[in-house]
Each structure stands twice: as structure tokens, then as C-alpha cells.
Protein backbone atom coordinates (compact mmCIF):
# COMPACT_ATOMS: atom_id res chain seq x y z
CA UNK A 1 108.93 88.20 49.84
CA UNK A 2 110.14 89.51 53.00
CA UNK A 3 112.38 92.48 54.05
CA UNK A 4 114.75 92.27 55.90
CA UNK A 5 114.60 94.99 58.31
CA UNK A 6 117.70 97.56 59.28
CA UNK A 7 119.38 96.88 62.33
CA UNK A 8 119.01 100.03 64.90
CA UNK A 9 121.86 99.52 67.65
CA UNK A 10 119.52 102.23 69.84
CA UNK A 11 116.27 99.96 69.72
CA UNK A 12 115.67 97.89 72.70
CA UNK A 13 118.88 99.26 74.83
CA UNK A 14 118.42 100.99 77.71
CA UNK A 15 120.61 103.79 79.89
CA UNK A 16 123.25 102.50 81.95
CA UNK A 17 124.54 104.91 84.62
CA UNK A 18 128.56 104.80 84.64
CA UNK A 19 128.56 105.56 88.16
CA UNK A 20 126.80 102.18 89.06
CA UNK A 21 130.54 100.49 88.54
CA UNK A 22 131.58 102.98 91.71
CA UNK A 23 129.30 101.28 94.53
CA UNK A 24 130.94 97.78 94.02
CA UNK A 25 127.35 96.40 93.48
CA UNK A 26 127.54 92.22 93.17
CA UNK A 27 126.72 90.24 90.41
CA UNK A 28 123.46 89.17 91.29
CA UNK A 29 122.93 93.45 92.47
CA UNK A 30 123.93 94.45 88.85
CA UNK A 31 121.87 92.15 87.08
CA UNK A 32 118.73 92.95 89.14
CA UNK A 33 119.37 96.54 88.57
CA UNK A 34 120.22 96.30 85.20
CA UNK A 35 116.87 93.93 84.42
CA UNK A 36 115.11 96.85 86.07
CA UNK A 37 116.46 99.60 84.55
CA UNK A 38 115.16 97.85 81.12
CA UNK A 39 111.64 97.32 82.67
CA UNK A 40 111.22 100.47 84.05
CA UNK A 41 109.52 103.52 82.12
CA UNK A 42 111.64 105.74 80.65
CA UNK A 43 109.48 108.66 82.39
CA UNK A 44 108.23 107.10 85.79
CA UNK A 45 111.28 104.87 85.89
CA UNK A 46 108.74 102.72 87.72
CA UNK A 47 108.08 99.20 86.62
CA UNK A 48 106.38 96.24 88.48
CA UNK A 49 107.78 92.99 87.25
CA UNK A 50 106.87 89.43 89.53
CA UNK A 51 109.97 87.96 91.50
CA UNK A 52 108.95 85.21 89.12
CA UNK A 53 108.94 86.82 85.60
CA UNK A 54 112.30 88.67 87.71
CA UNK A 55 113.74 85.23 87.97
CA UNK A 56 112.95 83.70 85.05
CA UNK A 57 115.03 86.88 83.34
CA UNK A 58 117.92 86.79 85.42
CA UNK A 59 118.28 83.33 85.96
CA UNK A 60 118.17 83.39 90.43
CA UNK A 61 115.26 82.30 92.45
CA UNK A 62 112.59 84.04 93.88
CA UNK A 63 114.36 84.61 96.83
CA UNK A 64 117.45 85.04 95.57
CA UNK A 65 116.19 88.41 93.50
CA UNK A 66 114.18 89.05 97.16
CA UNK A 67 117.61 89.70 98.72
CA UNK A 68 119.02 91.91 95.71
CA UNK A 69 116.28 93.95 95.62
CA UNK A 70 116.57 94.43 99.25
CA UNK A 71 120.12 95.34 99.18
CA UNK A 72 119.38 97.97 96.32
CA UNK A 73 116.86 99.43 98.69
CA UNK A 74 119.74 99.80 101.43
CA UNK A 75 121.76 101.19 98.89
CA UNK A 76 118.94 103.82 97.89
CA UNK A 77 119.17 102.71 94.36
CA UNK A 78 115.47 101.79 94.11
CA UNK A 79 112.56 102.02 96.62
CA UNK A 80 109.38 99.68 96.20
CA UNK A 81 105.86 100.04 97.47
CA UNK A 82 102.98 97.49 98.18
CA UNK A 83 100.27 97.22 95.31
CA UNK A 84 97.01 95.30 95.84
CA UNK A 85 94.47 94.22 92.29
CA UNK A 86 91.24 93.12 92.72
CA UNK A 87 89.96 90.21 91.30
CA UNK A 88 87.09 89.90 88.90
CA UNK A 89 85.20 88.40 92.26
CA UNK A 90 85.82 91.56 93.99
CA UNK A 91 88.68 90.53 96.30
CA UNK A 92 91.07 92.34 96.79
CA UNK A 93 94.59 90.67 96.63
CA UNK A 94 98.39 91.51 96.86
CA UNK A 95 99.89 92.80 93.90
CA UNK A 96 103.78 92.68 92.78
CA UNK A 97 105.88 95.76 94.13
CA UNK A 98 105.64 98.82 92.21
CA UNK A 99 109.54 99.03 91.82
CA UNK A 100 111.02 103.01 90.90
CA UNK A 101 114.65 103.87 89.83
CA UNK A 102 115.95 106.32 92.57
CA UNK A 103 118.51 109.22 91.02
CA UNK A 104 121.60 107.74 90.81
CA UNK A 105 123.02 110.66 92.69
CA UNK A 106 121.43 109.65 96.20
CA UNK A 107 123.40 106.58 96.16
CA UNK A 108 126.62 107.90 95.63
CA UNK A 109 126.15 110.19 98.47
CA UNK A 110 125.38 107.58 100.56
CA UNK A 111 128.94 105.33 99.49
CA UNK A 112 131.21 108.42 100.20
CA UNK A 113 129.38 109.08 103.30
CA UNK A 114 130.32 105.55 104.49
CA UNK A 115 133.49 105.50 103.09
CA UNK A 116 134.21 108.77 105.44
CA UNK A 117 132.92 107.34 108.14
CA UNK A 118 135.31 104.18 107.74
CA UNK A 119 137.92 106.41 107.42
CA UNK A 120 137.40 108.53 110.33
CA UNK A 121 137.41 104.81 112.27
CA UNK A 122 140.49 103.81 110.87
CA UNK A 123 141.79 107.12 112.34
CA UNK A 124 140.47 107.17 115.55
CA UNK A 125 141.95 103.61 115.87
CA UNK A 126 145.42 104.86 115.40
């Protein structure tokens, strides 16, 4: 006879900064960040998914989640770093990026600094 367990509506969520809605992030930026933000450790928030096991989970290409994950870098949402395995032969190969969640904070900095800047153009212009 089995039990039917209790539904938790905390297990398997993950936090969701409310300030991501202010950068005007994309589709395709959300969902990468989003996909990471449930990968990475609550801790580290580091994670190191594949652009593969990426795209399989947000339905985009390889290079499509390249680009996002690119444009979260510009936007100092996330930084990544090179990682390198070596093989049960003793090579050693490229590993997947070592992806970490940046403080939210940074990249709201960032946004108003830009949006100053565009407004001290606008003004110079007239």
C-alpha cells in the first residue's frame, strides 16, 4: 500500500530576486537565469551545468544559451570561469564553465548607471 506523500509548496523552488523584472532582461535572459538560479548551490551559488543539459532544460540551442549567458555576464548578473577534468587516461580536457550567481545588487548599479548616462546624452543633445 502506498502513501501518498504531503505536498510541500517550498520543496524544489528556488529564490527569485524581484529586482530581476527591473533590468528588462529577455525571454531567453530570464529563463537562463532562472534555470541557473535553480542549479546553483544555495551557498556557493555556483553551479556548472553543460550548454547541452542547459538546452535541453530551456528548450534553445547550444548557442543560443552561449549568447544569454554572455549577455548576463555584460550585465554582471553571473561571471563564469574555465574548468578542465582529467580523464581516466590522464588527459587533461575542457570542462563545462563553473557558472556563479553575482549579488543582485551589482547589476542594478550598473542599469541606473547607464540609464544616467543616457540621460545626461539626451541633455546634452538639447
Amino acid at each position: 500500500m502506498s502513501r501518498r506523500q504531503k505536498y510541500d509548496p517550498l520543496k524544489n523552488t528556488f529564490p527569485f530576486p524581484n529586482e530581476i523584472f527591473i533590468l528588462g532582461l529577455s525571454p531567453g535572459e530570464l529563463a537562463v537565469y532562472s534555470y541557473l538560479l535553480c542549479c546553483a548551490n544555495r551557498k556557493t551559488g555556483q553551479c556548472w551545468p553543460s550548454y547541452k543539459t542547459f538546452g535541453n532544460a530551456v528548450r534553445m540551442s547550444a548557442n543560443t544559451v552561449r549568447k544569454y549567458v554572455c549577455e548576463l555576464e555584460e550585465r554582471q548578473l553571473i561571471s563564469t570561469e574555465n574548468t578542465s577534468v582529467t580523464t581516466k587516461a590522464g588527459l587533461k580536457r575542457n570542462g563545462n564553465l563553473l557558472y556563479t550567481i553575482r549579488p543582485i545588487q551589482l547589476a542594478l548599479d550598473q542599469f541606473y548607471e547607464q540609464q544616467l548616462a543616457q540621460m545626461d546624452a539626451v541633455a546634452e543633445r538639447q
